[in-house]
Each structure stands twice: as structure tokens, then as C-alpha cells.
C-alpha atoms as a PDB file:
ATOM      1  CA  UNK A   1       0.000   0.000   0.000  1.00  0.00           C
ATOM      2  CA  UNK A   2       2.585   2.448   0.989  1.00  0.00           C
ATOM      3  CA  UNK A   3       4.543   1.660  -2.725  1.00  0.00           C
ATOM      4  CA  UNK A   4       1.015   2.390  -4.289  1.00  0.00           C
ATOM      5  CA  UNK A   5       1.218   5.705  -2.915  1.00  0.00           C
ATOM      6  CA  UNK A   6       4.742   6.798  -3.043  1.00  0.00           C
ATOM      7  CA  UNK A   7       3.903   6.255  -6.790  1.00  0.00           C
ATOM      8  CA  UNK A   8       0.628   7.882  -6.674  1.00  0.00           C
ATOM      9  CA  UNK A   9       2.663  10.803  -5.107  1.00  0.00           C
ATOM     10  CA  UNK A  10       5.009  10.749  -7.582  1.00  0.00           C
ATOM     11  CA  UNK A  11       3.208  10.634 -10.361  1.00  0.00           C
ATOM     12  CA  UNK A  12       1.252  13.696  -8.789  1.00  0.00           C
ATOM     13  CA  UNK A  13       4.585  15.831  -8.708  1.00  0.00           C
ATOM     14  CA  UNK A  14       5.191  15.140 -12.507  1.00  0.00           C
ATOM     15  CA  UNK A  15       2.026  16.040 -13.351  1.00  0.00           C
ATOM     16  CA  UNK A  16       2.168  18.645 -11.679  1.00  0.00           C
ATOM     17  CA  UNK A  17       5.822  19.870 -12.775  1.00  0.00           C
ATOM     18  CA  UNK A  18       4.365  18.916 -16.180  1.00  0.00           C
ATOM     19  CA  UNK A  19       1.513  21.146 -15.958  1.00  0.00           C
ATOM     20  CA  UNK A  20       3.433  24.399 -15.581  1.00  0.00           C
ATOM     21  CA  UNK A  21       4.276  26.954 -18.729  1.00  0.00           C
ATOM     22  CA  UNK A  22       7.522  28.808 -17.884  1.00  0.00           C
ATOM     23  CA  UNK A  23      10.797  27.456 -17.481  1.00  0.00           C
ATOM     24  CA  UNK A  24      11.917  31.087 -15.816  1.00  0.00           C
ATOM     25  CA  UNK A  25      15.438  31.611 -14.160  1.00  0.00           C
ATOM     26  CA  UNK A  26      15.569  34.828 -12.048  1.00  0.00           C
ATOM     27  CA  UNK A  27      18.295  36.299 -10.898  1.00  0.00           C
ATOM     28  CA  UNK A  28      18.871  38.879  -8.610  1.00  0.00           C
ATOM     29  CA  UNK A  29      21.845  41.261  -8.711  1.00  0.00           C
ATOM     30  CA  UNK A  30      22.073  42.999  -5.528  1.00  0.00           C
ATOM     31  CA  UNK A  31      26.153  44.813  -5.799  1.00  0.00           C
ATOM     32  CA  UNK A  32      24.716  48.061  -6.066  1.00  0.00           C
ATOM     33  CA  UNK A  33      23.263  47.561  -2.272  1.00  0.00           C
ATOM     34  CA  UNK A  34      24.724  49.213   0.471  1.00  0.00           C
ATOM     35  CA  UNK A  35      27.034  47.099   2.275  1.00  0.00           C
ATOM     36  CA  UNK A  36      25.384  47.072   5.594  1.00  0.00           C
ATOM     37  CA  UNK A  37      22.104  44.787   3.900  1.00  0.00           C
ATOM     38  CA  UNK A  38      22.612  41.037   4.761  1.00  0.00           C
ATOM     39  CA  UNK A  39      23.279  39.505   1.469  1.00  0.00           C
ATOM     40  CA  UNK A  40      21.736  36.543   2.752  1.00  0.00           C
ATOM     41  CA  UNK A  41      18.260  38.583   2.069  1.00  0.00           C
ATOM     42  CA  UNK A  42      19.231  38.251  -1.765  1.00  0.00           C
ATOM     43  CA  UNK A  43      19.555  34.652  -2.217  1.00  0.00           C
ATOM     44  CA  UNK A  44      16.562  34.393  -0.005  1.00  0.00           C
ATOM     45  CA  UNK A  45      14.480  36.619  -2.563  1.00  0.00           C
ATOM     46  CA  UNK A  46      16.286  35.008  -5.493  1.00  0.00           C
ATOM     47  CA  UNK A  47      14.814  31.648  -4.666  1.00  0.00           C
ATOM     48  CA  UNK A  48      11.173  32.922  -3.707  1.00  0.00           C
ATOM     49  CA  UNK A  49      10.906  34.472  -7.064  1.00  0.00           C
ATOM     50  CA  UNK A  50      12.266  31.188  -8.860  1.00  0.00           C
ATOM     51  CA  UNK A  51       9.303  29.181  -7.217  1.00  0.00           C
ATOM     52  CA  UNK A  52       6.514  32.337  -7.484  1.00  0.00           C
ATOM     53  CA  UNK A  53       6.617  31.888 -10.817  1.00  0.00           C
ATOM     54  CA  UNK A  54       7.603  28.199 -11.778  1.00  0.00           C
ATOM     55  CA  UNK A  55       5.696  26.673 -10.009  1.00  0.00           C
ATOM     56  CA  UNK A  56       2.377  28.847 -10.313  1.00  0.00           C
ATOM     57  CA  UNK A  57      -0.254  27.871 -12.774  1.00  0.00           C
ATOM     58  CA  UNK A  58      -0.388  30.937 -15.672  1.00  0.00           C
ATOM     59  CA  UNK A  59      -3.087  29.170 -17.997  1.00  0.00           C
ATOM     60  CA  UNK A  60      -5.459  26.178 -18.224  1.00  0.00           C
ATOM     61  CA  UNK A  61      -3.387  24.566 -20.729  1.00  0.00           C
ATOM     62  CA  UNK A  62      -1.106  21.906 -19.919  1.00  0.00           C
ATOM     63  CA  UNK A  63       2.587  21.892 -20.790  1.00  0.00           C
ATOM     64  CA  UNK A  64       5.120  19.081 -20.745  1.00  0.00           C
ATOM     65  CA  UNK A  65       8.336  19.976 -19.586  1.00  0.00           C
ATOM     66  CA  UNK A  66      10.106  20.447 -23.351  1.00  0.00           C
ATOM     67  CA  UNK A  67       7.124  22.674 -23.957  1.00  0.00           C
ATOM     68  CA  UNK A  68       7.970  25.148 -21.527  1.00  0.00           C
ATOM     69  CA  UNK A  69       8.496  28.559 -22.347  1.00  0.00           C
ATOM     70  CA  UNK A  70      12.348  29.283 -21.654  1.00  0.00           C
ATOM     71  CA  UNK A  71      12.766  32.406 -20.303  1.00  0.00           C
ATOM     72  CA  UNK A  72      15.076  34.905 -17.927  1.00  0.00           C
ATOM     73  CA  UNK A  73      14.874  37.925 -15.866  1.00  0.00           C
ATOM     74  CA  UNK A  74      17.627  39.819 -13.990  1.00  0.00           C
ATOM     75  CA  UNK A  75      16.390  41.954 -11.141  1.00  0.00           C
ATOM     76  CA  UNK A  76      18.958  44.482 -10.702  1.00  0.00           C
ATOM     77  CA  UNK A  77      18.916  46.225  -7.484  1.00  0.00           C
ATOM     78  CA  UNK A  78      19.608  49.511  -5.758  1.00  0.00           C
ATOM     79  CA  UNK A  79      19.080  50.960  -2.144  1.00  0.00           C
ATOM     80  CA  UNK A  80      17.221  53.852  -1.461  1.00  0.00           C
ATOM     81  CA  UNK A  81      16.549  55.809   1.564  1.00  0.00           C
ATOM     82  CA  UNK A  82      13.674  53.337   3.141  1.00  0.00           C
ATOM     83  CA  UNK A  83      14.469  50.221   5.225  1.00  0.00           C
ATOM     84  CA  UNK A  84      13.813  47.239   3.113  1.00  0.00           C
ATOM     85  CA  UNK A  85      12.177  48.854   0.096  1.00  0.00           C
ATOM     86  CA  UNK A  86      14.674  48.564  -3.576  1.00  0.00           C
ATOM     87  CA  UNK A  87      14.602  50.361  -6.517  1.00  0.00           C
ATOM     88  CA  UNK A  88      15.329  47.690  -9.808  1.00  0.00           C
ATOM     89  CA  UNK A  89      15.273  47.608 -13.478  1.00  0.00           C
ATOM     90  CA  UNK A  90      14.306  44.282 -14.321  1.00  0.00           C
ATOM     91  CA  UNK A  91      15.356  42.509 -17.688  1.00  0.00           C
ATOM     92  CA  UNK A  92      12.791  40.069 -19.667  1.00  0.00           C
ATOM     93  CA  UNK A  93      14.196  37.494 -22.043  1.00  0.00           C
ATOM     94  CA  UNK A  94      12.082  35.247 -23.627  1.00  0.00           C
ATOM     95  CA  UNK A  95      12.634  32.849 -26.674  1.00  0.00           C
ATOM     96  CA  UNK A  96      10.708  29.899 -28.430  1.00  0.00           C
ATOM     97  CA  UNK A  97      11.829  27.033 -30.802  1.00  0.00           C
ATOM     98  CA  UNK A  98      11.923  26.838 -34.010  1.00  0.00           C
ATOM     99  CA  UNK A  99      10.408  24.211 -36.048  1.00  0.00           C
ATOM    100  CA  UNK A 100      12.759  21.437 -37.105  1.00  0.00           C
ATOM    101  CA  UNK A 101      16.224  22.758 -35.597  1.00  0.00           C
ATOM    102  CA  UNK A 102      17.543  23.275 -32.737  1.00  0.00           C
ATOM    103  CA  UNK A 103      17.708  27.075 -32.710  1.00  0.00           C
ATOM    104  CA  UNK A 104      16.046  29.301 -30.175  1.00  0.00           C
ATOM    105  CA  UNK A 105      14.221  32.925 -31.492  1.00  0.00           C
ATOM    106  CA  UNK A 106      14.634  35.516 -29.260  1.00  0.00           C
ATOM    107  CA  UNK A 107      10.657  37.055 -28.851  1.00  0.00           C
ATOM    108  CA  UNK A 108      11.359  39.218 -25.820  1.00  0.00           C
ATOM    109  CA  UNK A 109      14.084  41.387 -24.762  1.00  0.00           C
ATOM    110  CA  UNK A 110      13.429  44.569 -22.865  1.00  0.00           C
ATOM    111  CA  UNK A 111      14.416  46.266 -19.983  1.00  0.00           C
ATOM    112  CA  UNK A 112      12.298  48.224 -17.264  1.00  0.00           C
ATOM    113  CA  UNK A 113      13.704  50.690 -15.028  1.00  0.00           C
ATOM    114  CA  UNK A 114      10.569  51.238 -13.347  1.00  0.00           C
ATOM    115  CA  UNK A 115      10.764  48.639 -10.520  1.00  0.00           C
ATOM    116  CA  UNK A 116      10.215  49.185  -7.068  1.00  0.00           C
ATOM    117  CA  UNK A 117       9.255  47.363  -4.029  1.00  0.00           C
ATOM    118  CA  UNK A 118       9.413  46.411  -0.331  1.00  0.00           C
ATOM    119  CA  UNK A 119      10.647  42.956   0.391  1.00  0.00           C
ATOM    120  CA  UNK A 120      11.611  41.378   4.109  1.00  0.00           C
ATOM    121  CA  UNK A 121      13.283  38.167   4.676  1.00  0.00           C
ATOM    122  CA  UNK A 122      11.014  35.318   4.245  1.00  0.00           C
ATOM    123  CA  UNK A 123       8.120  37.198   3.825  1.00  0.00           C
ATOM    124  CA  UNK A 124       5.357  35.007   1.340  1.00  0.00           C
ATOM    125  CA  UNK A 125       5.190  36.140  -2.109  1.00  0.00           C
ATOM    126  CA  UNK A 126       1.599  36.588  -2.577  1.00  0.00           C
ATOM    127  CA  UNK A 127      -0.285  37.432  -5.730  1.00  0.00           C
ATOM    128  CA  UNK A 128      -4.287  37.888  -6.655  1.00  0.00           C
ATOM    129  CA  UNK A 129      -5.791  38.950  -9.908  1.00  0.00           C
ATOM    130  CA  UNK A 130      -8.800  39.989  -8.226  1.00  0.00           C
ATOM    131  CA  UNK A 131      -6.780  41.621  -5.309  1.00  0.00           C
ATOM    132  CA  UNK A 132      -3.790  43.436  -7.224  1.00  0.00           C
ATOM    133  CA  UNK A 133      -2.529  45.766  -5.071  1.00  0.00           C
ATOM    134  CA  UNK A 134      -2.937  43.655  -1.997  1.00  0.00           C
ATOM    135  CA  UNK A 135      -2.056  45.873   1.528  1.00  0.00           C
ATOM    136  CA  UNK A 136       0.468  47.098   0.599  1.00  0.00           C
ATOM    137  CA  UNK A 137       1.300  48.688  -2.616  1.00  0.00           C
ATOM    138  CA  UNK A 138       5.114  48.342  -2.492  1.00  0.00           C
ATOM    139  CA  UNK A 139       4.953  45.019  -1.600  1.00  0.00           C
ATOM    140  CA  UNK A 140       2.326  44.018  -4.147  1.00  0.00           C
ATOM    141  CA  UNK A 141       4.022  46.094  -6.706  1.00  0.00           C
ATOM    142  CA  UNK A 142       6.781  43.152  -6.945  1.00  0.00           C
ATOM    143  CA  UNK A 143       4.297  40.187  -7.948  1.00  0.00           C
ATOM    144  CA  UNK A 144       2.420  42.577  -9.589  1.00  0.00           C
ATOM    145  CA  UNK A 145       5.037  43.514 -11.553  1.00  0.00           C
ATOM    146  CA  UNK A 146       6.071  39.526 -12.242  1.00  0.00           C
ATOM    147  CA  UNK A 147       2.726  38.543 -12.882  1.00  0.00           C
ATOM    148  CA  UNK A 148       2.980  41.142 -15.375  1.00  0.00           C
ATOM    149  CA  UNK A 149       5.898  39.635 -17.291  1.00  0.00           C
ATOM    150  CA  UNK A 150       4.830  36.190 -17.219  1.00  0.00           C
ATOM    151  CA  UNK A 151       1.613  36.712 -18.847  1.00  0.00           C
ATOM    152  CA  UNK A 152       3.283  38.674 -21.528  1.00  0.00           C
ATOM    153  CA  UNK A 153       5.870  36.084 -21.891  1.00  0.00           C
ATOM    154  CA  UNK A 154       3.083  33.808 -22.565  1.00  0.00           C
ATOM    155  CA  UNK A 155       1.031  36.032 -24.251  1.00  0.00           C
ATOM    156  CA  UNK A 156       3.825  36.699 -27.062  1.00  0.00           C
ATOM    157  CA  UNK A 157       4.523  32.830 -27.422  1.00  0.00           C
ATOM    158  CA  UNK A 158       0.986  32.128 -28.061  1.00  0.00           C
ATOM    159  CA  UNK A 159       0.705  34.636 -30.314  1.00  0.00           C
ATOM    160  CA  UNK A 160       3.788  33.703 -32.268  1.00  0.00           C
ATOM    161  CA  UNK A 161       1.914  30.267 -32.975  1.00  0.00           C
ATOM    162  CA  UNK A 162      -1.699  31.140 -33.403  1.00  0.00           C
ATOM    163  CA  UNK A 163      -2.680  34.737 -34.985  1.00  0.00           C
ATOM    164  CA  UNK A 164      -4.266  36.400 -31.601  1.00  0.00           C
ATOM    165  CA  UNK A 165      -3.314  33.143 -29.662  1.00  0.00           C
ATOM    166  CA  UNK A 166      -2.190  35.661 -27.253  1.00  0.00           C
ATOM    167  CA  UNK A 167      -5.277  37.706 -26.563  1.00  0.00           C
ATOM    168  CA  UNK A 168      -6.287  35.831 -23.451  1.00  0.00           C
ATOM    169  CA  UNK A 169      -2.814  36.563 -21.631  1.00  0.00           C
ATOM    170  CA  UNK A 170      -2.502  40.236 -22.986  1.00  0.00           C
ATOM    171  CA  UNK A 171      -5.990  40.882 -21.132  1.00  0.00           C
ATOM    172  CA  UNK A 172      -4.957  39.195 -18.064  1.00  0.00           C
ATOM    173  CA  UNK A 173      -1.847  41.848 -17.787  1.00  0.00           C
ATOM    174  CA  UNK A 174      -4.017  44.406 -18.695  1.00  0.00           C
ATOM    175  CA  UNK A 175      -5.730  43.730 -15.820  1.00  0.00           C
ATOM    176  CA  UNK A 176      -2.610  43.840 -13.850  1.00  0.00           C
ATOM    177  CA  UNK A 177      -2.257  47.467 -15.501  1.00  0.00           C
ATOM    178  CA  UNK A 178      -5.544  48.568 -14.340  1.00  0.00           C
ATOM    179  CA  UNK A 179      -5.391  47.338 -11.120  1.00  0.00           C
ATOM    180  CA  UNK A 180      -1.965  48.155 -10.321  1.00  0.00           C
ATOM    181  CA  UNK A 181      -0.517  48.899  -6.804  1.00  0.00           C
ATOM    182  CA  UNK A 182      -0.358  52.613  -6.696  1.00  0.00           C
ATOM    183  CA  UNK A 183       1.892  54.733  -3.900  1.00  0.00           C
ATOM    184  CA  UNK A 184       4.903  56.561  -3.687  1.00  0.00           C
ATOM    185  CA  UNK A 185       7.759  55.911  -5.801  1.00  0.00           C
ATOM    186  CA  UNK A 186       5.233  53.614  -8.000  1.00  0.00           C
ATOM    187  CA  UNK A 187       5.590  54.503 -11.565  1.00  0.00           C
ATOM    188  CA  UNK A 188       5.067  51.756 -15.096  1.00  0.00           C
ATOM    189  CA  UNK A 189       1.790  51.041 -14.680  1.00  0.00           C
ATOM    190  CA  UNK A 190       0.155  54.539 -16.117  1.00  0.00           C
ATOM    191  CA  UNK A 191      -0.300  56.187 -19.791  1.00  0.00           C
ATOM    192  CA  UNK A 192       1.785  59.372 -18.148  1.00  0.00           C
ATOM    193  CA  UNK A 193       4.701  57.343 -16.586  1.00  0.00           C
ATOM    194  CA  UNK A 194       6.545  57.771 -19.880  1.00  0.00           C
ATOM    195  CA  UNK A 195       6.166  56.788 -23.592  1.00  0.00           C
ATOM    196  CA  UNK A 196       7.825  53.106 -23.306  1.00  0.00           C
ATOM    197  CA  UNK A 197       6.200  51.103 -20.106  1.00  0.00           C
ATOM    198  CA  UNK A 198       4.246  48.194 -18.531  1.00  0.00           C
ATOM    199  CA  UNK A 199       0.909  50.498 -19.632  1.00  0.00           C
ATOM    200  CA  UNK A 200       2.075  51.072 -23.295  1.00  0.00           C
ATOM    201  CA  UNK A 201       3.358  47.504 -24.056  1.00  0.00           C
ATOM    202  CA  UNK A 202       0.030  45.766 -23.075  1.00  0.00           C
ATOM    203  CA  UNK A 203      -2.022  48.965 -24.524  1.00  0.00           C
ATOM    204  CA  UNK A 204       0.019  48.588 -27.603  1.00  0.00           C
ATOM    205  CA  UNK A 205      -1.230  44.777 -28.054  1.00  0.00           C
ATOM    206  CA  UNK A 206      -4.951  45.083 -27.432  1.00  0.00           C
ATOM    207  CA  UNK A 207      -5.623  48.480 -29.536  1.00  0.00           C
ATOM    208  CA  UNK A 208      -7.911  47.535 -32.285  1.00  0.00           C
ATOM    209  CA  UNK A 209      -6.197  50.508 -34.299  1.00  0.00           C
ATOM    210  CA  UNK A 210      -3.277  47.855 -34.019  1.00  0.00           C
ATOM    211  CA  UNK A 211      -3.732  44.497 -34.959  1.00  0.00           C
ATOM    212  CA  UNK A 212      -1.199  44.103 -37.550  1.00  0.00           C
ATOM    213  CA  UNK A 213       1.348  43.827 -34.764  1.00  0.00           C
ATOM    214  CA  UNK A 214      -0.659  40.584 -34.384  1.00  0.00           C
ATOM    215  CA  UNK A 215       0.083  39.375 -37.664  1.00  0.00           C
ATOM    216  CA  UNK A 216       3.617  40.874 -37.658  1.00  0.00           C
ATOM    217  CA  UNK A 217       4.418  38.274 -34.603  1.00  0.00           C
ATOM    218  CA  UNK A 218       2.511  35.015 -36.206  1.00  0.00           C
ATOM    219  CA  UNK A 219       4.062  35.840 -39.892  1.00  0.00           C
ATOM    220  CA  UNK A 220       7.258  36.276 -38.696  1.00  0.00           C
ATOM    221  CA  UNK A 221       7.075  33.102 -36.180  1.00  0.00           C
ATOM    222  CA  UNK A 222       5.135  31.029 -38.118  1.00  0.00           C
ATOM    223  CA  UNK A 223       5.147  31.544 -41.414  1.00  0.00           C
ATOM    224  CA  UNK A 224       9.456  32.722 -41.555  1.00  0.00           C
ATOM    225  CA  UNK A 225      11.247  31.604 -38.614  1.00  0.00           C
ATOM    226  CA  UNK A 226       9.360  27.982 -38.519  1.00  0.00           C
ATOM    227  CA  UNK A 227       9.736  27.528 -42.007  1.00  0.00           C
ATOM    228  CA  UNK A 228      13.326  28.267 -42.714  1.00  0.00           C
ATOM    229  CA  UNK A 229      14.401  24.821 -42.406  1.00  0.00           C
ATOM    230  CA  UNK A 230      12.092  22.871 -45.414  1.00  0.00           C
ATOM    231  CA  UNK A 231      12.209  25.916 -47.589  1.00  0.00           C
ATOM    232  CA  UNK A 232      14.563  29.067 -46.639  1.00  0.00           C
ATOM    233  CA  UNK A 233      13.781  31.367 -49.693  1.00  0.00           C
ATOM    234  CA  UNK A 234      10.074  31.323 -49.121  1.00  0.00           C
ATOM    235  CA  UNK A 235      10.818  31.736 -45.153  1.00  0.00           C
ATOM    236  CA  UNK A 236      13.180  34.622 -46.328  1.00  0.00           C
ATOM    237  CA  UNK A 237       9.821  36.337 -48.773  1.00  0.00           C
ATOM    238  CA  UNK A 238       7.612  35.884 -45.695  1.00  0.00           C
ATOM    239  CA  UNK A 239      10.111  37.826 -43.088  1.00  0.00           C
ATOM    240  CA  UNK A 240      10.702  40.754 -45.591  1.00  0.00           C
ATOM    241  CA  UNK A 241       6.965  40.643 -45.932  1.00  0.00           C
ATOM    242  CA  UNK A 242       6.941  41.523 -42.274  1.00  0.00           C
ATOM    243  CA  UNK A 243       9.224  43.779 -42.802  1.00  0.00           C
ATOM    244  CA  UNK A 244       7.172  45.690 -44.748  1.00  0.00           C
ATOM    245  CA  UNK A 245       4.035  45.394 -42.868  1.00  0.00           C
ATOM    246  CA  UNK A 246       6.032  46.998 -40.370  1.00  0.00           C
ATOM    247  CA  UNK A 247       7.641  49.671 -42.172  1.00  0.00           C
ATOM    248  CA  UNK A 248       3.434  50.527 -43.199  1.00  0.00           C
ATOM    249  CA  UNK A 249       3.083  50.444 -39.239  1.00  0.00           C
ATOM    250  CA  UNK A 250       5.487  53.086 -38.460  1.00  0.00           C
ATOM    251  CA  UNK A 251       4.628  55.088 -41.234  1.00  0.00           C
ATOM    252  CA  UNK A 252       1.145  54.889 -39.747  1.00  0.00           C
ATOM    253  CA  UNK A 253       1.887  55.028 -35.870  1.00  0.00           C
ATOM    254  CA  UNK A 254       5.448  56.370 -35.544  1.00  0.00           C
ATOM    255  CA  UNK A 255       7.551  55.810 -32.339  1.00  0.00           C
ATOM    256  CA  UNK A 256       4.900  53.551 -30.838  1.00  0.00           C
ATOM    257  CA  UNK A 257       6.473  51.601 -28.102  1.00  0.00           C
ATOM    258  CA  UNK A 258       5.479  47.732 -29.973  1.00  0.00           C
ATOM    259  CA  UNK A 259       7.305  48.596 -33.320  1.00  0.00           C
ATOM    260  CA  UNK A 260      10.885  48.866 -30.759  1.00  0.00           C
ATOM    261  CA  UNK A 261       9.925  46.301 -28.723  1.00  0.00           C
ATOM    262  CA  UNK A 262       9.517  43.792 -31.897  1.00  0.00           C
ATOM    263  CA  UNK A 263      13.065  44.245 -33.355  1.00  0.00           C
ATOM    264  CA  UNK A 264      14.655  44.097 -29.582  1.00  0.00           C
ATOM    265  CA  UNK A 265      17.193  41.465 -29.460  1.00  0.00           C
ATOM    266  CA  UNK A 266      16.594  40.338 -33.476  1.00  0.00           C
ATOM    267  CA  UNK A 267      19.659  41.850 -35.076  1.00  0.00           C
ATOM    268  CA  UNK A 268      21.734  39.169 -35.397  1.00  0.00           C
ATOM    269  CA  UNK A 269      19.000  36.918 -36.281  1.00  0.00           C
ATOM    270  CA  UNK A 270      17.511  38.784 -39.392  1.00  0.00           C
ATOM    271  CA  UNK A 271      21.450  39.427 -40.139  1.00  0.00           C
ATOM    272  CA  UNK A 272      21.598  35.854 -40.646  1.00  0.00           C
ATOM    273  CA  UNK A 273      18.333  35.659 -42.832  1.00  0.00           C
ATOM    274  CA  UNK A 274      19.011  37.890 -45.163  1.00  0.00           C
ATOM    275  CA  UNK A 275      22.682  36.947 -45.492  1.00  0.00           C
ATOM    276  CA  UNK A 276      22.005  34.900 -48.190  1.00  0.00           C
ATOM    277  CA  UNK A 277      19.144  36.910 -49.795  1.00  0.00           C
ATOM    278  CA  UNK A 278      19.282  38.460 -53.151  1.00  0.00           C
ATOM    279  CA  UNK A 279      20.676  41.507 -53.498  1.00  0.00           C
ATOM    280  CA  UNK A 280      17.383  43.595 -54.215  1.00  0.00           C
ATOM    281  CA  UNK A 281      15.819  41.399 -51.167  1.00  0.00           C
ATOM    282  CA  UNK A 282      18.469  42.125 -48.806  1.00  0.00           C
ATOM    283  CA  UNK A 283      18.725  45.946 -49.780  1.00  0.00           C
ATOM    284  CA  UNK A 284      15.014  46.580 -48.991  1.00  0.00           C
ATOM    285  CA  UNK A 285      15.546  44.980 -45.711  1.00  0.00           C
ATOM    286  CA  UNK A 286      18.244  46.520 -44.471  1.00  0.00           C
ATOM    287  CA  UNK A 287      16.943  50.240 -45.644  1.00  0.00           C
ATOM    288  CA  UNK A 288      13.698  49.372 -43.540  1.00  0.00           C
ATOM    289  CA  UNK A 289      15.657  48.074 -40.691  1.00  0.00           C
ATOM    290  CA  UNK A 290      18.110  50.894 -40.366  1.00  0.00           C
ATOM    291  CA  UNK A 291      14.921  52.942 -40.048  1.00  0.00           C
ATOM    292  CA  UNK A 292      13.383  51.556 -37.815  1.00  0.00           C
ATOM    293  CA  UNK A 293      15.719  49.424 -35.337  1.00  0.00           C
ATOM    294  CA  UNK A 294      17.727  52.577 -35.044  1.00  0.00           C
ATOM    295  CA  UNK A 295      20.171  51.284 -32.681  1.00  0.00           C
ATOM    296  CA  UNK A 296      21.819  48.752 -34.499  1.00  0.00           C
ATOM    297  CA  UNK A 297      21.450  50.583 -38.225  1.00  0.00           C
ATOM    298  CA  UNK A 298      24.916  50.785 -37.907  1.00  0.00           C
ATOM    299  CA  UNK A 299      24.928  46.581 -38.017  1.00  0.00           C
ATOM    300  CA  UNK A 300      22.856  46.504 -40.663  1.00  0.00           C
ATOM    301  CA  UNK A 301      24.699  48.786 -42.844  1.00  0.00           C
ATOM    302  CA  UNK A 302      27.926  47.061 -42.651  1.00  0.00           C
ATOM    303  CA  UNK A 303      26.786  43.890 -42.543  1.00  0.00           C
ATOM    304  CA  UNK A 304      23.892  43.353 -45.289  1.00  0.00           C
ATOM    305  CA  UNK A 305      25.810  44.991 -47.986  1.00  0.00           C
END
């Protein structure tokens, strides 16, 4: 009886470990802390934030564990003038497979600088969608803040595999947004905390005045990246077709935040696709691409000649 269970039990934990949709690393970075602050706090946090979100259930769907959706975030830390309470930036990576190879596409890369929060040793890491801001905003505002990320995480992988696949998970941060922990120091979560936050991204996603950003991510996913392997020419036609859609975009909506977030982390990956593109193919891409993924134009000049 007691080997029935042990095996019952273990066949509950991999189900279980099975069921979950992020393989997330987190680190925390913490050398920018005043001395005095026990780095034993750190590791302490590091780990709490590694099982808040791996082990939490973000959908109803059920993964297997070389389904998961790889991704990392370094939580970069600073002290400021209140016991126990850190300003951060906190960087998202996120990538998915490609069909029929081994490579990984990067989907997310992005930074946020808006990050603050109160954390204590061994205090519970507690997050409600229907509670957001919890009791107290600057402790909320951490989970709030992961939540955040790990639906968009999601929301962006879907999306890259079925055209709006990631609706459901871009309303469930929006939800975040509009129920955000709000108090001093708190910024990221409103329309007139900058041009380029949490509030834009997930605004950016859901506007109806936007939905080609929604066939931007599955065309470029699904229809390029995932077909380069049984036929790299038309994979090649459908990326520059992206290209263009987003070039149209810009021209449309210039300097909205989605158009920068999109080419974040791509450069050396569309290098690599157009590489072998004809000349006229690779010319159009790179003129597009020096316009609008301004910060490595430089790359793309040199390098798609």
C-alpha cells in the first residue's frame, strides 16, 4: 500500500511539474546595495521568485516539460533611503523554438527601469488577480510587476503560434495594468509614466487601431522563422513581408512603443536571414531596418551589404 502511494505521489509531482508553462530563471543582482544589507536577504528573494513563478499555474493549458516557455529575468537592485524597500530595473528574455532545428528565437528582450518594491526576509510572495494591489502597494508592486511579465511572456509565445493566440494573456496583464498597486515611488503602470512602459506595451497589443502587430508576430514566427528549415527562400519572402508590414506600421503610428519592442534582441538573427538573400531582397531589408531598429542601423549597414 505504501509503494502504491509513493507512486501515486510521484506521479502527482510530474504532473504537476508537467503542468506548468515557464521554465523562468531569475536572478537577482544585488552589488549596487549598500554594504550594511545582509546579502543573505538576496539569495533568499532570489529563490522565492524562482518558485513564485515556476511553479504557479499561468493558464489552463497543460505543458510538458520540453514545452515550456524558456525564459530569464535579472532583477537588478539599488538601495534607497527606506528600510527594506529597492529600486530595480528588471530585464525580460524570452525565446521559443523553431520548427525542425535546434535554434532558439529571441521574442522578448526589454528592460524596465521602473521597478520598485518592499521585500523582508522570508516574507510570502503573494499574488491575486482579483486583489492586485494587496495591503500594501510596495509590496504588491513586486508580484504585480512579475505577474505582469509572465503573462506577456506567454502572451507573445501564443501569439507567435496562433494569430491572436495571445489575446487571453494580454488581457490578463491588462488587468494587472488597471489594477496596479499605486503609492509613492510607483511609476510603469500609467499612460503618463513615460512613452515606453508596462501600460504602453500591453495597450500597444490590445488596440484595435493595431492588430497588424498581431500578424507581424505570427508571420514572422510562423510563417518565416518555422519555415526556414524545409524551404529558406520562401521563409526569407515571408520575413521581408513583415518587414514591410512593419515599415506601413510606423509610417502609420510612428515611435509607438510595440514597433521597438519587436526588433529588440533580433539583429543578429535577421542578419543571418538575409545573409544569403538576393541583393534587391536584402537591400530593402536593411533600408527598412536601419529605419526603424535605429540602434543597431549601424549593423545593418555594414553587414547586409
Amino acid at each position: 500500500m505504501r509503494k502504491i502511494n509513493l507512486i501515486l505521489l510521484l506521479a502527482f509531482i510530474t504532473n504537476m511539474a508537467a503542468a506548468q508553462e515557464l521554465k523562468a530563471n531569475i536572478t537577482v543582482i544585488s552589488n549596487q546595495v549598500a554594504n550594511n544589507v545582509n546579502q543573505n536577504v538576496f539569495r533568499t528573494l532570489q529563490s522565492a521568485l524562482n518558485t513564485f513563478i515556476n511553479t504557479r499555474k499561468w493558464t489552463s493549458d497543460n505543458f510538458t516539460q520540453n514545452e515550456r516557455i524558456e525564459c530569464n529575468f535579472l532583477l537588478n537592485l539599488q538601495s534607497t533611503g527606506d528600510l527594506n524597500v529597492y529600486n530595480a530595473s528588471i530585464t525580460i528574455q524570452a525565446a521559443r523554438p523553431v520548427f525542425n532545428s535546434s535554434y532558439i528565437s529571441p521574442i522578448i528582450n526589454f528592460k524596465d527601469d521602473n521597478v520598485i518594491f518592499k521585500y523582508i526576509e522570508f516574507q510570502q510572495l503573494d499574488f491575486n488577480e482579483n486583489r492586485v494591489t494587496g495591503n500594501d502597494a510596495l509590496i504588491s508592486n513586486l508580484t504585480a510587476i512579475i505577474a505582469y511579465y509572465a503573462y506577456m511572456v506567454i502572451g507573445f509565445d501564443y501569439a507567435s503560434f496562433s494569430l491572436r493566440g495571445g489575446d487571453p494573456y494580454f488581457q490578463k496583464a491588462q488587468n494587472i495594468v488597471n489594477n496596479a498597486p499605486d503609492g509613492r515611488g510607483i511609476s510603469g503602470w500609467k499612460a503618463f509614466d513615460g512613452v515606453r512602459n508596462r501600460y504602453w506595451l500591453v495597450e500597444n497589443m490590445l488596440n484595435s487601431r493595431y492588430t497588424i502587430m498581431h500578424d507581424v508576430y505570427y508571420n514572422y514566427y510562423r510563417m518565416g522563422m518555422d519555415k526556414l528549415y524545409e524551404d529558406e527562400n520562401a521563409a526569407r519572402v515571408e520575413v521581408l513581408n513583415v518587414l514591410n508590414l512593419m515599415s506601413n506600421f510606423n509610417t502609420d503610428n510612428p515611435n509607438k512603443m510595440i514597433s521597438q519592442f519587436f526588433f529588440q534582441g533580433k539583429a543578429t538573427e535577421l542578419i543571418k536571414i538575409f545573409s544569403k538573400a538576393p541583393q534587391q531582397d536584402k537591400a530593402r531589408a536593411s533600408e527598412i531596418l536601419q529605419r526603424l531598429d535605429i540602434t543597431n542601423a549601424g549593423r545593418y549597414k555594414d553587414e547586409m551589404k
